[in-house]
C-alpha atoms as a PDB file:
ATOM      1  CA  UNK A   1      38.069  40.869 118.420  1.00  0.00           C
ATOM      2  CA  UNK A   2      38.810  42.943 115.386  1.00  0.00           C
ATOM      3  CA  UNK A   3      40.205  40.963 112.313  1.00  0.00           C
ATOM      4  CA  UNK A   4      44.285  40.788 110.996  1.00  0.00           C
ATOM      5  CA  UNK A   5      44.288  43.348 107.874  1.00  0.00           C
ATOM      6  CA  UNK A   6      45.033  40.614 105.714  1.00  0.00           C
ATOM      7  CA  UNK A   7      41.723  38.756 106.419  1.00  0.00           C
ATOM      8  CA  UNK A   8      39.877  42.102 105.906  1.00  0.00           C
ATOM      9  CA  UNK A   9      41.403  42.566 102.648  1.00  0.00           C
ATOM     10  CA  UNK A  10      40.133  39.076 101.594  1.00  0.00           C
ATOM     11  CA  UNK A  11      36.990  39.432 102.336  1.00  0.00           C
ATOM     12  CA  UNK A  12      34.710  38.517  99.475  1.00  0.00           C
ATOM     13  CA  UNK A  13      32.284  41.475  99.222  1.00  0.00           C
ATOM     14  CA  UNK A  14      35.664  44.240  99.371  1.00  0.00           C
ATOM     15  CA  UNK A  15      37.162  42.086  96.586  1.00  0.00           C
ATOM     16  CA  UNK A  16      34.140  41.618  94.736  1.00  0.00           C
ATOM     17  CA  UNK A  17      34.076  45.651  94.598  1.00  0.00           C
ATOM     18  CA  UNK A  18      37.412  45.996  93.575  1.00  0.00           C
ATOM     19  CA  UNK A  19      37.199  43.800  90.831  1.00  0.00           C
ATOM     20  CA  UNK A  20      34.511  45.685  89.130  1.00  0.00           C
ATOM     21  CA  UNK A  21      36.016  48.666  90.141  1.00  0.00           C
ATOM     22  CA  UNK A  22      39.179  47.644  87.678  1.00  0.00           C
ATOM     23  CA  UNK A  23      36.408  46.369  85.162  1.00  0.00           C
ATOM     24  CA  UNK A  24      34.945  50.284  84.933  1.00  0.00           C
ATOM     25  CA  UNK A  25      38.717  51.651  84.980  1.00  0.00           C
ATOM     26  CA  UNK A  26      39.534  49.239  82.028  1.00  0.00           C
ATOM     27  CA  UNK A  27      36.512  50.440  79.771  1.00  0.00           C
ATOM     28  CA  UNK A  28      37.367  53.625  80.985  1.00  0.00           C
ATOM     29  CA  UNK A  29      40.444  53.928  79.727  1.00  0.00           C
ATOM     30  CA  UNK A  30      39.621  52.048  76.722  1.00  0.00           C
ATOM     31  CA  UNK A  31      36.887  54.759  75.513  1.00  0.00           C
ATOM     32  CA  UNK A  32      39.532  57.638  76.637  1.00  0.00           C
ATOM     33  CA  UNK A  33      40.672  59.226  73.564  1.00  0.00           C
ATOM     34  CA  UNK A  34      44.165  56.921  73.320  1.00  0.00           C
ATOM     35  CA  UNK A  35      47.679  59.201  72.869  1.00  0.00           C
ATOM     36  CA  UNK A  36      49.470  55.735  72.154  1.00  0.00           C
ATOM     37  CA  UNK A  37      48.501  52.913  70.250  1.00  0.00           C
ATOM     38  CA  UNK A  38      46.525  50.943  72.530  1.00  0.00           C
ATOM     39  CA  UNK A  39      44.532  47.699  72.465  1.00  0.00           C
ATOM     40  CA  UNK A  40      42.767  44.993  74.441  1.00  0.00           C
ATOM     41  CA  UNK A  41      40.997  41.909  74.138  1.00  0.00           C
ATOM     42  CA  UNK A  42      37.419  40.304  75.206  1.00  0.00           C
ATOM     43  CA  UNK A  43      37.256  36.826  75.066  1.00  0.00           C
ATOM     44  CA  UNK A  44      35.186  33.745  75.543  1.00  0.00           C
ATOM     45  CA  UNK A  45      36.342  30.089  76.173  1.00  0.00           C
ATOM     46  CA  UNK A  46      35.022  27.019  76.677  1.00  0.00           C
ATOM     47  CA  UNK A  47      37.216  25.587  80.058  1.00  0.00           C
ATOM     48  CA  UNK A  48      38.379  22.763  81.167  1.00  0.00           C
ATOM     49  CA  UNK A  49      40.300  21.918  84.936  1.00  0.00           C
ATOM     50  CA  UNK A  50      41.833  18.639  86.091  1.00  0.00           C
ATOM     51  CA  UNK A  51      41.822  18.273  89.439  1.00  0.00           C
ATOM     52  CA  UNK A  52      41.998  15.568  92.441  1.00  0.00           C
ATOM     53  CA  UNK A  53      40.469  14.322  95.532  1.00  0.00           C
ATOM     54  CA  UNK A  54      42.296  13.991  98.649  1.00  0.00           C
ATOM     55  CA  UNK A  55      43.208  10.508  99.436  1.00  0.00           C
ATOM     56  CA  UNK A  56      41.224   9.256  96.848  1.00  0.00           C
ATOM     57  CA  UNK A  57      43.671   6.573  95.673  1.00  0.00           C
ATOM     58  CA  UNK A  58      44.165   4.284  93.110  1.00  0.00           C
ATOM     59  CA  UNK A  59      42.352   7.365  90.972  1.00  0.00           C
ATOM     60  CA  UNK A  60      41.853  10.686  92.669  1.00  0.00           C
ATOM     61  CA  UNK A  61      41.333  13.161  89.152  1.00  0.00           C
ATOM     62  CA  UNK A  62      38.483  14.445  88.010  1.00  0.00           C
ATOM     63  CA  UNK A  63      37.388  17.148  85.102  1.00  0.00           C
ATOM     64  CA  UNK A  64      35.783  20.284  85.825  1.00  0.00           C
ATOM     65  CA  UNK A  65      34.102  22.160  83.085  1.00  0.00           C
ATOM     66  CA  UNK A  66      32.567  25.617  82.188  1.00  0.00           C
ATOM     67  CA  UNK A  67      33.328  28.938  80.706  1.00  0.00           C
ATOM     68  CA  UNK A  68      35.232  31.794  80.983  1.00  0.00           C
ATOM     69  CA  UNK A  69      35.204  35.184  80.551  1.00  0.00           C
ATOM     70  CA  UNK A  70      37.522  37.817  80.234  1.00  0.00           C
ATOM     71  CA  UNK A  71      38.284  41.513  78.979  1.00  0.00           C
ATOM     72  CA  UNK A  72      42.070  42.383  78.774  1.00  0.00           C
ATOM     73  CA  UNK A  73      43.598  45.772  77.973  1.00  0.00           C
ATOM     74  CA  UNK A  74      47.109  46.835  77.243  1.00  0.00           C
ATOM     75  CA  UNK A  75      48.009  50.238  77.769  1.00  0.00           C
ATOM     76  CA  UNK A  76      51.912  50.675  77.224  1.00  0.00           C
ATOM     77  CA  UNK A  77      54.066  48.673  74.786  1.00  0.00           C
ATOM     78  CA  UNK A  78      51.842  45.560  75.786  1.00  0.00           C
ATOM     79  CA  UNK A  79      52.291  45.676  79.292  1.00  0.00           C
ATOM     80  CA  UNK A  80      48.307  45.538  81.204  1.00  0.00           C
ATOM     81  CA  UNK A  81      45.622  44.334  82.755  1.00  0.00           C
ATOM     82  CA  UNK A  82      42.972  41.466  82.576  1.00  0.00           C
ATOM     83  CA  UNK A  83      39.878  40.892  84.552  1.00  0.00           C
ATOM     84  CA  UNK A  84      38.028  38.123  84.124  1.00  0.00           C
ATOM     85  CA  UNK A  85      35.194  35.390  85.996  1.00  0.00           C
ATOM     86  CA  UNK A  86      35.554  31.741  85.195  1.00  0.00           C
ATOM     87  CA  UNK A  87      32.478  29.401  86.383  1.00  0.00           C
ATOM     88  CA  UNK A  88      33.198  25.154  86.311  1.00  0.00           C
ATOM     89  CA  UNK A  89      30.774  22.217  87.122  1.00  0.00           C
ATOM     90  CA  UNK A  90      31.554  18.749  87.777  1.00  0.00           C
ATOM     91  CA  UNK A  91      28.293  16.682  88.482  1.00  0.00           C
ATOM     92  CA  UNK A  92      27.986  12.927  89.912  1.00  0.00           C
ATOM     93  CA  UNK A  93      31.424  13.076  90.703  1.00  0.00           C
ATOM     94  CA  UNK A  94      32.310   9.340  93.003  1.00  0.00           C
ATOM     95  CA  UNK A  95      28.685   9.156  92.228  1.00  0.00           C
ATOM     96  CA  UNK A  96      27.000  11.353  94.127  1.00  0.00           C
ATOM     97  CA  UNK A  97      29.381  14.520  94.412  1.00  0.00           C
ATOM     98  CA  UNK A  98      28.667  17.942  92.808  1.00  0.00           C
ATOM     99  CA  UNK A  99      30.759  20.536  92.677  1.00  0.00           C
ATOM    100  CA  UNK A 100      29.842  24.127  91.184  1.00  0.00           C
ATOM    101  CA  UNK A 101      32.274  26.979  91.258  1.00  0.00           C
ATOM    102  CA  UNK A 102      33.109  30.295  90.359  1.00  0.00           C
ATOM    103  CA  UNK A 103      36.037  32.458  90.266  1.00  0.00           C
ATOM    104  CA  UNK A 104      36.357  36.450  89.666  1.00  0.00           C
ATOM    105  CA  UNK A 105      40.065  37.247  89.044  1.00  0.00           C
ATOM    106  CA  UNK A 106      42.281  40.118  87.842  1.00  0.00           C
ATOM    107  CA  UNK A 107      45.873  40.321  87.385  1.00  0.00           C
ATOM    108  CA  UNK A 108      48.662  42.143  84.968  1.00  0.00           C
ATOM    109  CA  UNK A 109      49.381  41.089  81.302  1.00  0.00           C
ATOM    110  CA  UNK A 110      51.621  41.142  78.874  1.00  0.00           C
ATOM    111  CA  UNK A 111      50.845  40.387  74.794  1.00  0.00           C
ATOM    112  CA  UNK A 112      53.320  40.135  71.848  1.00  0.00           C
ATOM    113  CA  UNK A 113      51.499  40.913  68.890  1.00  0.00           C
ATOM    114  CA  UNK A 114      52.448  39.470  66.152  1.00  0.00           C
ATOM    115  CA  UNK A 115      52.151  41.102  62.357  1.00  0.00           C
ATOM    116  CA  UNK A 116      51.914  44.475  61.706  1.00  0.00           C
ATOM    117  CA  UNK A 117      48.981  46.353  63.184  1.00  0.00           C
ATOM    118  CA  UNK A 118      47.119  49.611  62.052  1.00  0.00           C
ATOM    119  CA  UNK A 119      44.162  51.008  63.111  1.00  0.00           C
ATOM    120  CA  UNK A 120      41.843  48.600  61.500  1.00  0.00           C
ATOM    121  CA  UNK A 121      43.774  45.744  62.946  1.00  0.00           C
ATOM    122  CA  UNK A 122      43.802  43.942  59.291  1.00  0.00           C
ATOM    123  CA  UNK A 123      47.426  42.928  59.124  1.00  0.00           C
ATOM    124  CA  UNK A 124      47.358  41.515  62.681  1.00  0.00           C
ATOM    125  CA  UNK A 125      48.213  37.779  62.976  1.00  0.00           C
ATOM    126  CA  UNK A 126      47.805  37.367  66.155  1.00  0.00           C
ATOM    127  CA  UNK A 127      49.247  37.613  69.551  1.00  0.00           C
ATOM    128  CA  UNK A 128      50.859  35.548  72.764  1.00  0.00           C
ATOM    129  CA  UNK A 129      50.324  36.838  76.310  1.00  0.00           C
ATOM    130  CA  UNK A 130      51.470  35.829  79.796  1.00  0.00           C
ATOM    131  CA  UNK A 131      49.639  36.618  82.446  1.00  0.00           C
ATOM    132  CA  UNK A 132      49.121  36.377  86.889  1.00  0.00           C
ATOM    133  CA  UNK A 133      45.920  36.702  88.321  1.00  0.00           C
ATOM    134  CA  UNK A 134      44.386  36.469  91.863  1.00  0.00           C
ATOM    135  CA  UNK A 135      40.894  36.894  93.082  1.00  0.00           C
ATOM    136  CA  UNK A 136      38.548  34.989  94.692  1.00  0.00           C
ATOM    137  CA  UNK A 137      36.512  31.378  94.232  1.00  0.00           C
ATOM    138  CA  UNK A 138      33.278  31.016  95.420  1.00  0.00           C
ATOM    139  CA  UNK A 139      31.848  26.916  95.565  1.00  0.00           C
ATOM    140  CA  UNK A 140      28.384  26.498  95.888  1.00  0.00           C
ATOM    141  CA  UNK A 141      28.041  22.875  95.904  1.00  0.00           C
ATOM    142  CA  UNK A 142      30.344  20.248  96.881  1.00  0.00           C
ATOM    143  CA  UNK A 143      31.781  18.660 100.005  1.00  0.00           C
ATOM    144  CA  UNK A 144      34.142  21.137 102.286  1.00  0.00           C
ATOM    145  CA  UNK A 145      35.195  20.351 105.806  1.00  0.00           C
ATOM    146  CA  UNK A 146      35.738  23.247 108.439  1.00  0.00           C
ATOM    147  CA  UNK A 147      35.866  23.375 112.182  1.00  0.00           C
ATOM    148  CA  UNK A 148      34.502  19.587 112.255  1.00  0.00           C
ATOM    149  CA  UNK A 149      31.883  20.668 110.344  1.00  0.00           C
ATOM    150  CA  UNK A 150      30.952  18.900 106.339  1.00  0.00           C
ATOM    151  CA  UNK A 151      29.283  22.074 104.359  1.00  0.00           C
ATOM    152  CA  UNK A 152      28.418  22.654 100.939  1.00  0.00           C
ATOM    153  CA  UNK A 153      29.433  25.757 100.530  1.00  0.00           C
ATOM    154  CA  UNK A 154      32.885  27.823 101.013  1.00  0.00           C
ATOM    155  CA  UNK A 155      35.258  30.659  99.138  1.00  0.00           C
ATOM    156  CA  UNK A 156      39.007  30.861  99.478  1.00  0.00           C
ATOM    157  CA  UNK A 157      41.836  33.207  97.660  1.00  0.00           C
ATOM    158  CA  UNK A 158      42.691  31.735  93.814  1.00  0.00           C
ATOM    159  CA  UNK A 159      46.114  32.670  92.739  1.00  0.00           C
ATOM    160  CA  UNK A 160      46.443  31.220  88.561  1.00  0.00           C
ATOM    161  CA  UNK A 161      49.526  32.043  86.345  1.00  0.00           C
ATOM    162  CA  UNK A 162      49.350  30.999  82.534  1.00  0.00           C
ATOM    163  CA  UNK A 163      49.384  32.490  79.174  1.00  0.00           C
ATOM    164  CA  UNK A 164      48.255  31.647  75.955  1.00  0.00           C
ATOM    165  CA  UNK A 165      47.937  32.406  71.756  1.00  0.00           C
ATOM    166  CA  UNK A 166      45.662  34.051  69.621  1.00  0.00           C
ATOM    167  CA  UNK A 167      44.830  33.639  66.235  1.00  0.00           C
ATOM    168  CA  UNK A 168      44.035  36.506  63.776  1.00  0.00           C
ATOM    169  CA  UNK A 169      40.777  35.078  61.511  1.00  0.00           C
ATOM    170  CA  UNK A 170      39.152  37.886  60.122  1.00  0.00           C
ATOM    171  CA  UNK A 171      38.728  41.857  61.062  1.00  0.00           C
ATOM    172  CA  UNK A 172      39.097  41.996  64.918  1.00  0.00           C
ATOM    173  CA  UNK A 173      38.010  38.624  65.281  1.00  0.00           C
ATOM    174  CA  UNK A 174      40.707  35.561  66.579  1.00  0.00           C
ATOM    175  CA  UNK A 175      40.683  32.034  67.611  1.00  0.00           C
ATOM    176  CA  UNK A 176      41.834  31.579  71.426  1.00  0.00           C
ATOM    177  CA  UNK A 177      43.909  28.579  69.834  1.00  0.00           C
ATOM    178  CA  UNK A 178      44.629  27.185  73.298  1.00  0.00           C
ATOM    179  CA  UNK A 179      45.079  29.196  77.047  1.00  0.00           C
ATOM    180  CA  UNK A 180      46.531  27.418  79.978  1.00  0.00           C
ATOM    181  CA  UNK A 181      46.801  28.446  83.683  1.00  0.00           C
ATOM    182  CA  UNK A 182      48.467  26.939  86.859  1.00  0.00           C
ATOM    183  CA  UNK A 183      45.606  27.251  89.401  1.00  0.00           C
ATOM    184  CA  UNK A 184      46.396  27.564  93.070  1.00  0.00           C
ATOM    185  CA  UNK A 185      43.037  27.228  95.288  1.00  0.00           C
ATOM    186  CA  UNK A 186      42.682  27.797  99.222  1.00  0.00           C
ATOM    187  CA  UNK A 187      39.333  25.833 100.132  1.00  0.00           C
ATOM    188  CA  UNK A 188      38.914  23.813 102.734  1.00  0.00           C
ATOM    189  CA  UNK A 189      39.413  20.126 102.465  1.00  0.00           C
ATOM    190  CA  UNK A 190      40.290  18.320 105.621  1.00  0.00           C
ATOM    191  CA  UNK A 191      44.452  18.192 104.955  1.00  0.00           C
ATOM    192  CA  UNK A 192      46.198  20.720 103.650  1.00  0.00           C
ATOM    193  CA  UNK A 193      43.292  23.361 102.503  1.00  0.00           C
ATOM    194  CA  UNK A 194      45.057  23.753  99.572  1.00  0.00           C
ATOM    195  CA  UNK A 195      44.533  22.527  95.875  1.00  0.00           C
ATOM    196  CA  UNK A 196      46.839  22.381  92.527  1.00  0.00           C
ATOM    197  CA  UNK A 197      45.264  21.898  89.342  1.00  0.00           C
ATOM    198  CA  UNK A 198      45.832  23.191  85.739  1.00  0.00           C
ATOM    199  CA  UNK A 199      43.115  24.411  83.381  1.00  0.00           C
ATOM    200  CA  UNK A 200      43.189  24.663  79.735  1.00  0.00           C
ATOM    201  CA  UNK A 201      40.380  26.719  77.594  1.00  0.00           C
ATOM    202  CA  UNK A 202      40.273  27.600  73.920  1.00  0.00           C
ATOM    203  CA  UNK A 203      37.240  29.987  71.814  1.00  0.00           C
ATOM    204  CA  UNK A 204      37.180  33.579  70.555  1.00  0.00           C
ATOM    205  CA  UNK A 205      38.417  36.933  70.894  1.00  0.00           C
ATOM    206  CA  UNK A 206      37.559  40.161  70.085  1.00  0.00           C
ATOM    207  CA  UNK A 207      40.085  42.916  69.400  1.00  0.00           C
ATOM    208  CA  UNK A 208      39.733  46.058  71.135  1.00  0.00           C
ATOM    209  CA  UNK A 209      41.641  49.339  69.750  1.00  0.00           C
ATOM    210  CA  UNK A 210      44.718  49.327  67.794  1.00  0.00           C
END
């Protein structure tokens, strides 16, 4: 029975390609000799995620933490793109639960910058972007029902919406003061198959460009 076009559009491997497809059409376009003033960002942040157990009561949160990675790139009057892979652990979780994900995401963006900003970027002070992104999380340890079935492995479609501020330090360098994202996850846990959580993440960037 062939599969809905929706579920072949989802499947991991074709959005694995397209994401690094847009990664290659980013740098591309950021080593293209630039008519407007353009500029982009590569950053790295330490990551944190609350989440919850299902019908864990009195206390169903836990912490999930990691690093993420990302390379964003404006291209008209701040208006872009960002792709980017997180990856969280949570260990002895309840004791004995482990859970290890990661997530490859891409999504528009749009950054304020703040200051003045020349070629060399000195007089920047920084900048404030908003951003969607949706992609794909991949767990490779943890607890998922499906079908009847308890397995430690699963993916499911990631939808996260957030922004956050950067700092101008020194040259192209900033502080990621603080970045926080709504995170919308589809794996399977025996009720609804669908989790809410918010992650937070601060570190460095590097500006790209102009």
């Amino acid at each position: 029975m062939p599969q809905p076009a929706l579920q072949i559009w989802l499947n991991p491997r074709r959005l694995c390609l397209g994401l690094m497809a847009m990664i290659a059409g980013i740098l591309l376009l950021s080593a293209a000799p630039a008519r407007a003033q353009r500029s982009g960002d590569f950053s790295m942040t330490y990551t944190q995620e609350s989440a919850r157990f299902v019908g864990q009561a009195p206390n169903p949160y836990f912490y999930l933490r990691g690093a993420t990675v990302e390379l964003g790139y404006s291209l008209w009057k701040g208006f872009g793109a960002t792709v980017g892979g997180t990856g969280l652990a949570g260990t002895n979780l309840r004791g004995s639960i482990d859970i290890h994900q990661v997530s490859l995401l891409v999504g528009p963006r749009y950054t304020w910058n703040i200051g003045h900003i020349t070629p060399t970027t000195w007089d920047r002070k920084g900048g404030i972007f908003a951003e969607g992104k949706f992609g794909y999380t991949f767990a490779s340890s943890g607890q998922y029902p499906s079908h009847g079935v308890l397995t430690s492995s699963s993916s499911a479609l990631d939808l996260e919406a957030g922004g956050g501020v950067n700092f101008h330090v020194y040259h192209r360098f900033d502080l990621r003061l603080i970045e926080g994202d709504f995170v919308r996850t589809q794996l399977p846990n025996g009720s609804t198959n669908v989790q809410n959580s918010f992650r937070i993440a601060s570190g460095i960037n590097f500006h790209i460009g102009y």
